[in-house]
Protein backbone atom coordinates (compact mmCIF):
# COMPACT_ATOMS: atom_id res chain seq x y z
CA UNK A 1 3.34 -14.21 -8.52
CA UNK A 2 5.47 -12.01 -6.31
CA UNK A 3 4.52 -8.61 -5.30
CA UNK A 4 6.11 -5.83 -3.56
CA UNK A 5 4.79 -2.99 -2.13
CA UNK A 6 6.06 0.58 -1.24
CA UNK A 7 5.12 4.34 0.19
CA UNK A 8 8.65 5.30 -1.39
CA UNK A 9 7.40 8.89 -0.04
CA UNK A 10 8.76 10.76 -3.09
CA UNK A 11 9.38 8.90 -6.86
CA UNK A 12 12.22 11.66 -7.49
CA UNK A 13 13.94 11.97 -4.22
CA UNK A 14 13.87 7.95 -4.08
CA UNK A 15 15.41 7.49 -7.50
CA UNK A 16 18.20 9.13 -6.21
CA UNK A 17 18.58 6.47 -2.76
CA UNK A 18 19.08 3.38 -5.24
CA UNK A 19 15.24 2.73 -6.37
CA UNK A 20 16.92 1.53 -9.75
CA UNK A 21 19.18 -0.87 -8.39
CA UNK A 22 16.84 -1.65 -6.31
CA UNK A 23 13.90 -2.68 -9.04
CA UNK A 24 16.27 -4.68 -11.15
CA UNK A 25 17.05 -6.60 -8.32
CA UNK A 26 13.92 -7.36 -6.16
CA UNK A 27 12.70 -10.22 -8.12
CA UNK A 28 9.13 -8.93 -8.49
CA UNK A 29 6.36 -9.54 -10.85
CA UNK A 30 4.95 -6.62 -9.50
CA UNK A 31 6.18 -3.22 -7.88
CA UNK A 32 3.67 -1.12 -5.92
CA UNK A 33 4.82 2.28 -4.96
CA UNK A 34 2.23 4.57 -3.03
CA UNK A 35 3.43 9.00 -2.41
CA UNK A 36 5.20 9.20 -5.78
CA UNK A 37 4.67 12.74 -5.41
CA UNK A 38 5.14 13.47 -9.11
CA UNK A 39 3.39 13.82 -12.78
CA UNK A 40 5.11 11.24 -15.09
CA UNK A 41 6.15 14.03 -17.71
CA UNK A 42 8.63 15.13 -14.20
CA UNK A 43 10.46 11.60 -14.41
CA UNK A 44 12.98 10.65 -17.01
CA UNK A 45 11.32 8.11 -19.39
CA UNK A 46 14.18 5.27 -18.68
CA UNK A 47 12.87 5.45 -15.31
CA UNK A 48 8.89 6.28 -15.94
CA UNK A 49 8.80 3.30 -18.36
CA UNK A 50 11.79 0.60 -17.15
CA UNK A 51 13.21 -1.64 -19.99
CA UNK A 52 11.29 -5.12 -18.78
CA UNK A 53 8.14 -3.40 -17.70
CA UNK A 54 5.00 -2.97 -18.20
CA UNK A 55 4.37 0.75 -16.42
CA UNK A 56 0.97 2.33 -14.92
CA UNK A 57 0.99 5.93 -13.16
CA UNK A 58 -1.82 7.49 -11.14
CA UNK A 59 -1.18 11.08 -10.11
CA UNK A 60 -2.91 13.35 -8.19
CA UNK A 61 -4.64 16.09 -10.66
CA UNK A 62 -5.01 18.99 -8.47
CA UNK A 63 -2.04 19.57 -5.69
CA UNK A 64 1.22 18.86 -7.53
CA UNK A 65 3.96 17.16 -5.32
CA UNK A 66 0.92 15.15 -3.63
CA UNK A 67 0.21 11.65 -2.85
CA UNK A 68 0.31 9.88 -6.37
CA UNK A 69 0.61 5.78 -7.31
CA UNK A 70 2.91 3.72 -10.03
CA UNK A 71 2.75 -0.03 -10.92
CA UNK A 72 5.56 -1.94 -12.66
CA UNK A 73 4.51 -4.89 -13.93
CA UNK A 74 5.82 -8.39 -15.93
CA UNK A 75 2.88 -8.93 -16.77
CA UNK A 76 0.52 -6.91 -18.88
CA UNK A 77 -3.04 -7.13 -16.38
CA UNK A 78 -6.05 -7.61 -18.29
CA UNK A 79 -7.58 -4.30 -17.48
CA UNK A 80 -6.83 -1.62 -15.21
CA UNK A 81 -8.69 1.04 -13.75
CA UNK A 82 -7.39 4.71 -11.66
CA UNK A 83 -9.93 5.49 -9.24
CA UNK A 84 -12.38 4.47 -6.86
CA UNK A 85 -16.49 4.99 -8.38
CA UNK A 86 -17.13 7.35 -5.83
CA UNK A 87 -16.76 10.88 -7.14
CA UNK A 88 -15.25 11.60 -3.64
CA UNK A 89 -12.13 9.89 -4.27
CA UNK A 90 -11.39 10.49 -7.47
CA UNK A 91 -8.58 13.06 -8.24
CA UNK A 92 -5.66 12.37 -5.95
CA UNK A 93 -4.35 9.60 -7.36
CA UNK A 94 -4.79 7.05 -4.84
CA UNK A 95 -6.01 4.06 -6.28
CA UNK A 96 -5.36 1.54 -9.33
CA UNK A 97 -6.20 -1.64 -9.93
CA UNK A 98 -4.80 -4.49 -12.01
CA UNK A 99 -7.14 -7.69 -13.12
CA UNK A 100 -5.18 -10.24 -13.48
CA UNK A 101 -6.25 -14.12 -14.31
CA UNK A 102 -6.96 -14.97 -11.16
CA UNK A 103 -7.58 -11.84 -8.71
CA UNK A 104 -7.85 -8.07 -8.83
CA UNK A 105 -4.81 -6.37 -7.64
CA UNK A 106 -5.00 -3.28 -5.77
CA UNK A 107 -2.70 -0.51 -5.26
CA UNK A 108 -3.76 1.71 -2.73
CA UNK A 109 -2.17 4.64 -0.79
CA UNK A 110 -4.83 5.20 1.89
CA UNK A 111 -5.74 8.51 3.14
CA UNK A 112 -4.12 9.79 6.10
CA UNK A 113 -6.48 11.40 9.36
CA UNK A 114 -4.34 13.84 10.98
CA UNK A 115 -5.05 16.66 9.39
CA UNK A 116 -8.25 17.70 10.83
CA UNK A 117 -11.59 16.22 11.44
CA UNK A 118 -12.95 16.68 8.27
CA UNK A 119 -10.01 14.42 6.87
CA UNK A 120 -10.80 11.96 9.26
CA UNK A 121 -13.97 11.65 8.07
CA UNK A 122 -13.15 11.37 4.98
CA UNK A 123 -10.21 8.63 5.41
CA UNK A 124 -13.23 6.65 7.12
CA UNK A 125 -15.50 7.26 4.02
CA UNK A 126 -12.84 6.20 1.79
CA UNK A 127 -12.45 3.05 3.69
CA UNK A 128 -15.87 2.38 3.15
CA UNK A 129 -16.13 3.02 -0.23
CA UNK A 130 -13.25 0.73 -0.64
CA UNK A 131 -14.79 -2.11 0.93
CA UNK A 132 -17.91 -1.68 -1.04
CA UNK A 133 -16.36 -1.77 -4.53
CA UNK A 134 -13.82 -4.89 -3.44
CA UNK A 135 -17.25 -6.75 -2.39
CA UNK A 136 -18.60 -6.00 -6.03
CA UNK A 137 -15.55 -7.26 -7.94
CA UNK A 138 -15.53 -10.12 -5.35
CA UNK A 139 -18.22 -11.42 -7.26
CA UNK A 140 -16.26 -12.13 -10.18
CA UNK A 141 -12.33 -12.76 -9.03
CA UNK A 142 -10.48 -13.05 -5.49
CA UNK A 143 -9.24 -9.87 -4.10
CA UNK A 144 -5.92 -8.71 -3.38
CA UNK A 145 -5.04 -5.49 -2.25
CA UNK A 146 -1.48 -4.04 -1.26
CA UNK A 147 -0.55 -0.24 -0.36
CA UNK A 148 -0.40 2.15 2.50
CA UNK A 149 -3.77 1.30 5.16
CA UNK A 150 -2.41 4.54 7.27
CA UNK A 151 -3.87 2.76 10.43
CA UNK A 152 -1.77 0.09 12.42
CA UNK A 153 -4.34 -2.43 13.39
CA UNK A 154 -3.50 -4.08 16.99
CA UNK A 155 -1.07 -3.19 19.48
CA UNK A 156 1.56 -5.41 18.26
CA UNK A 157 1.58 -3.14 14.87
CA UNK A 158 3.12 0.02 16.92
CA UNK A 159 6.05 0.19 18.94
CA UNK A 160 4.39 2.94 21.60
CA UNK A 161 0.75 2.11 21.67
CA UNK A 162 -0.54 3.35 24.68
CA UNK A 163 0.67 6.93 23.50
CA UNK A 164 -0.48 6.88 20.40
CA UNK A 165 -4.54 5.71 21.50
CA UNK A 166 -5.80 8.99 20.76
CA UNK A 167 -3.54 10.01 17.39
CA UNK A 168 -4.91 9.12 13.95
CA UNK A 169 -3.45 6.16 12.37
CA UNK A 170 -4.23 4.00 15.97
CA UNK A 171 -7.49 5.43 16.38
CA UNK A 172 -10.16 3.00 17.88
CA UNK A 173 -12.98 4.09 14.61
CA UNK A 174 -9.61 3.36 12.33
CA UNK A 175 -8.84 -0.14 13.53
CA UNK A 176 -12.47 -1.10 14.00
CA UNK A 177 -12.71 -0.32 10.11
CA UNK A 178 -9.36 -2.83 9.69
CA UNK A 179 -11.57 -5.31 12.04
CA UNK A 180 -14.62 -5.13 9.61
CA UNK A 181 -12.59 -5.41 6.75
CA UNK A 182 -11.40 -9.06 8.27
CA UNK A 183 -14.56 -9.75 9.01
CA UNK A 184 -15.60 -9.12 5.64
CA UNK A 185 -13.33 -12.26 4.98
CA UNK A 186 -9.90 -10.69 4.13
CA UNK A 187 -6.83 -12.12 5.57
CA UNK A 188 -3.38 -9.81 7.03
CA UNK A 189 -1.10 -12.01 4.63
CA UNK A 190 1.68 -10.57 6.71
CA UNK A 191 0.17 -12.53 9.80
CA UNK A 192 -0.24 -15.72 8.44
CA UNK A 193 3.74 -16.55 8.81
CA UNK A 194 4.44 -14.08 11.79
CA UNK A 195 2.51 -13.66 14.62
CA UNK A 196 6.24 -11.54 16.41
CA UNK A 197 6.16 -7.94 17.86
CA UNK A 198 8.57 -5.61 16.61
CA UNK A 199 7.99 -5.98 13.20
CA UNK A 200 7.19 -2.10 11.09
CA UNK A 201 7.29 -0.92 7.77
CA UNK A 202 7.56 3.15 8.82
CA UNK A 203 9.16 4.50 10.95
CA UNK A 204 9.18 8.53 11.40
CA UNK A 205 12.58 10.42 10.63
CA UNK A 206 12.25 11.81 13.73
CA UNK A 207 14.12 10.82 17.32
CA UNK A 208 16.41 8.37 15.40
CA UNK A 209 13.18 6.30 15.69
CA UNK A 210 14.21 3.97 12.48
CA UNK A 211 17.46 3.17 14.55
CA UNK A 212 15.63 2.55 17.85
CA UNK A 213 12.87 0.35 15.83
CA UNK A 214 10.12 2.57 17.52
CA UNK A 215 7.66 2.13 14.47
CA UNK A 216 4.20 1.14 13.16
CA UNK A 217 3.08 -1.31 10.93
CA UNK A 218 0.34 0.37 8.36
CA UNK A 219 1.79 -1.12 5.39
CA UNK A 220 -0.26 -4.40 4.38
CA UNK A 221 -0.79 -6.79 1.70
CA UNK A 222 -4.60 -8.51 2.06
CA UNK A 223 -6.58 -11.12 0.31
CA UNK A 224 -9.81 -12.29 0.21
CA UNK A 225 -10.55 -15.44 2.25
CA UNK A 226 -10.45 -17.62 -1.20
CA UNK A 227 -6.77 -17.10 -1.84
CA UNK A 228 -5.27 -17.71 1.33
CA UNK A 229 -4.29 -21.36 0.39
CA UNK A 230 -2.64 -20.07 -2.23
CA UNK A 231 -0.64 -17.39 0.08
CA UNK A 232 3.13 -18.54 0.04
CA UNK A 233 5.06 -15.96 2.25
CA UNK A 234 4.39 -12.67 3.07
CA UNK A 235 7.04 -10.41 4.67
CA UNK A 236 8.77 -7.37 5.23
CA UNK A 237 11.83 -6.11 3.64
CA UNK A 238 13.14 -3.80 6.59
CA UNK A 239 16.70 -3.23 5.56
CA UNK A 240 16.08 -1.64 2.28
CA UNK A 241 16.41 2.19 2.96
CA UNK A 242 15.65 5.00 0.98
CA UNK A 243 11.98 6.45 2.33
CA UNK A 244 10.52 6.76 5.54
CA UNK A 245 8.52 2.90 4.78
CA UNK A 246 10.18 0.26 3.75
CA UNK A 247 8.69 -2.36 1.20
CA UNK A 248 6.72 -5.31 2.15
CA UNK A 249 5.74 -8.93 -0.31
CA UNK A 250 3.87 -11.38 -1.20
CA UNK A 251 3.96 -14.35 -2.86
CA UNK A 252 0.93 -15.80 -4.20
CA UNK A 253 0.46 -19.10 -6.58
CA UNK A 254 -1.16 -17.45 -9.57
């Protein structure tokens, strides 16, 4: 199964930088997007529900133009499910999540920190919350999870760490979380075939810093310890333009 991932950070404004090209083309099972930023009754149906696939939107149900998820799938999941149990986190259309055969798939656009220290907090809370339902559908399938983390975890993940120590998204509390979650017994599929520096999936549209490859890697596909045999590639798809991320894969035997 091939997956793709992508913070397309706007589902309108994106359709408009060759998304649909783009989606016929990738050779995906499944399409993750994360920021949609849009209610499906916004989007034209030929591109809401794509001839081929099998479509799931999560929206968030209070701010319009706000965060927001989307799935295209091949294959119709066994179940799916829009939110997180926690109360909390329900409403901003953050999460979904696809049982498949062999795993759970998440989609997830994490929250970002920056705002203030109440968002911080409750980024962190999320995370935990996160973990807590992954452990209890561990019990019963492997765990894959793809999306927007919002956090780069190591110093290789950022082009300018040292400057950016005391900035959400590089955070020590934020990548201690990402260092739990490993040792939890989830693996960065990304790292398994690339160890390299240099290698981001955002970049900020600011200082010509795409150009300059000054950017951070927060975008990450992650399995559960169980599935890494079956890992195949991971990777990053840098050169496709169109949002301020670019999309990143996996290929799993499933």
């Amino acid at each position: 199964m091939r997956i793709l991932s992508w913070n397309v950070n706007g589902f309108r404004a994106v359709l408009g930088k060759g998304f649909p090209e783009w989606l016929a083309g990738c050779g995906a099972d499944v399409v993750m997007l994360q920021e949609t930023k849009a209610h499906p009754d916004q989007i034209p149906e030929e591109h809401r529900e794509p001839e081929g696939w099998h479509s799931f939107w999560n929206w968030s149900k209070g701010k319009k133009g706000y965060s927001g998820t989307a799935v295209f799938s091949r294959r119709a999941p066994l179940s799916m499910g829009t939110s997180l149990p926690d109360e909390r986190f329900q409403g901003e259309g953050r999460v979904q999540r696809l049982e498949f055969e062999d795993f759970h798939l998440f989609n997830i656009y994490f929250p970002n920190g920056q705002m203030s220290d109440e968002r911080l907090e409750f980024k962190m809370a999320f995370y935990d919350e996160f973990l807590r339902y992954a452990e209890e559908l561990r019990r019963d399938k492997p765990i894959v999870v793809g999306g927007d983390f919002n956090t780069a975890h190591k110093e290789i993940d950022l082009k300018n760490p040292k400057a950016n120590e005391e900035r959400s998204g590089f955070l020590p509390v934020e990548r201690a979380w990402i260092d739990k979650f490993v040792a939890a017994g989830y693996v960065d599929t990304f790292r398994m075939f690339d160890q390299g520096p240099h290698k981001y999936s955002w970049w900020s549209y600011r200082f010509n810093a795409r150009k300059n490859n000054a950017g951070w890697r927060i975008d990450y596909f992650f399995v559960s310890e169980e599935l890494r045999a079956r890992v195949k590639s991971a990777w990053i798809d840098a050169d496709v333009m169109g949002s301020d991320h670019c999309p990143i894969g996996v290929e799993i035997d499933a």
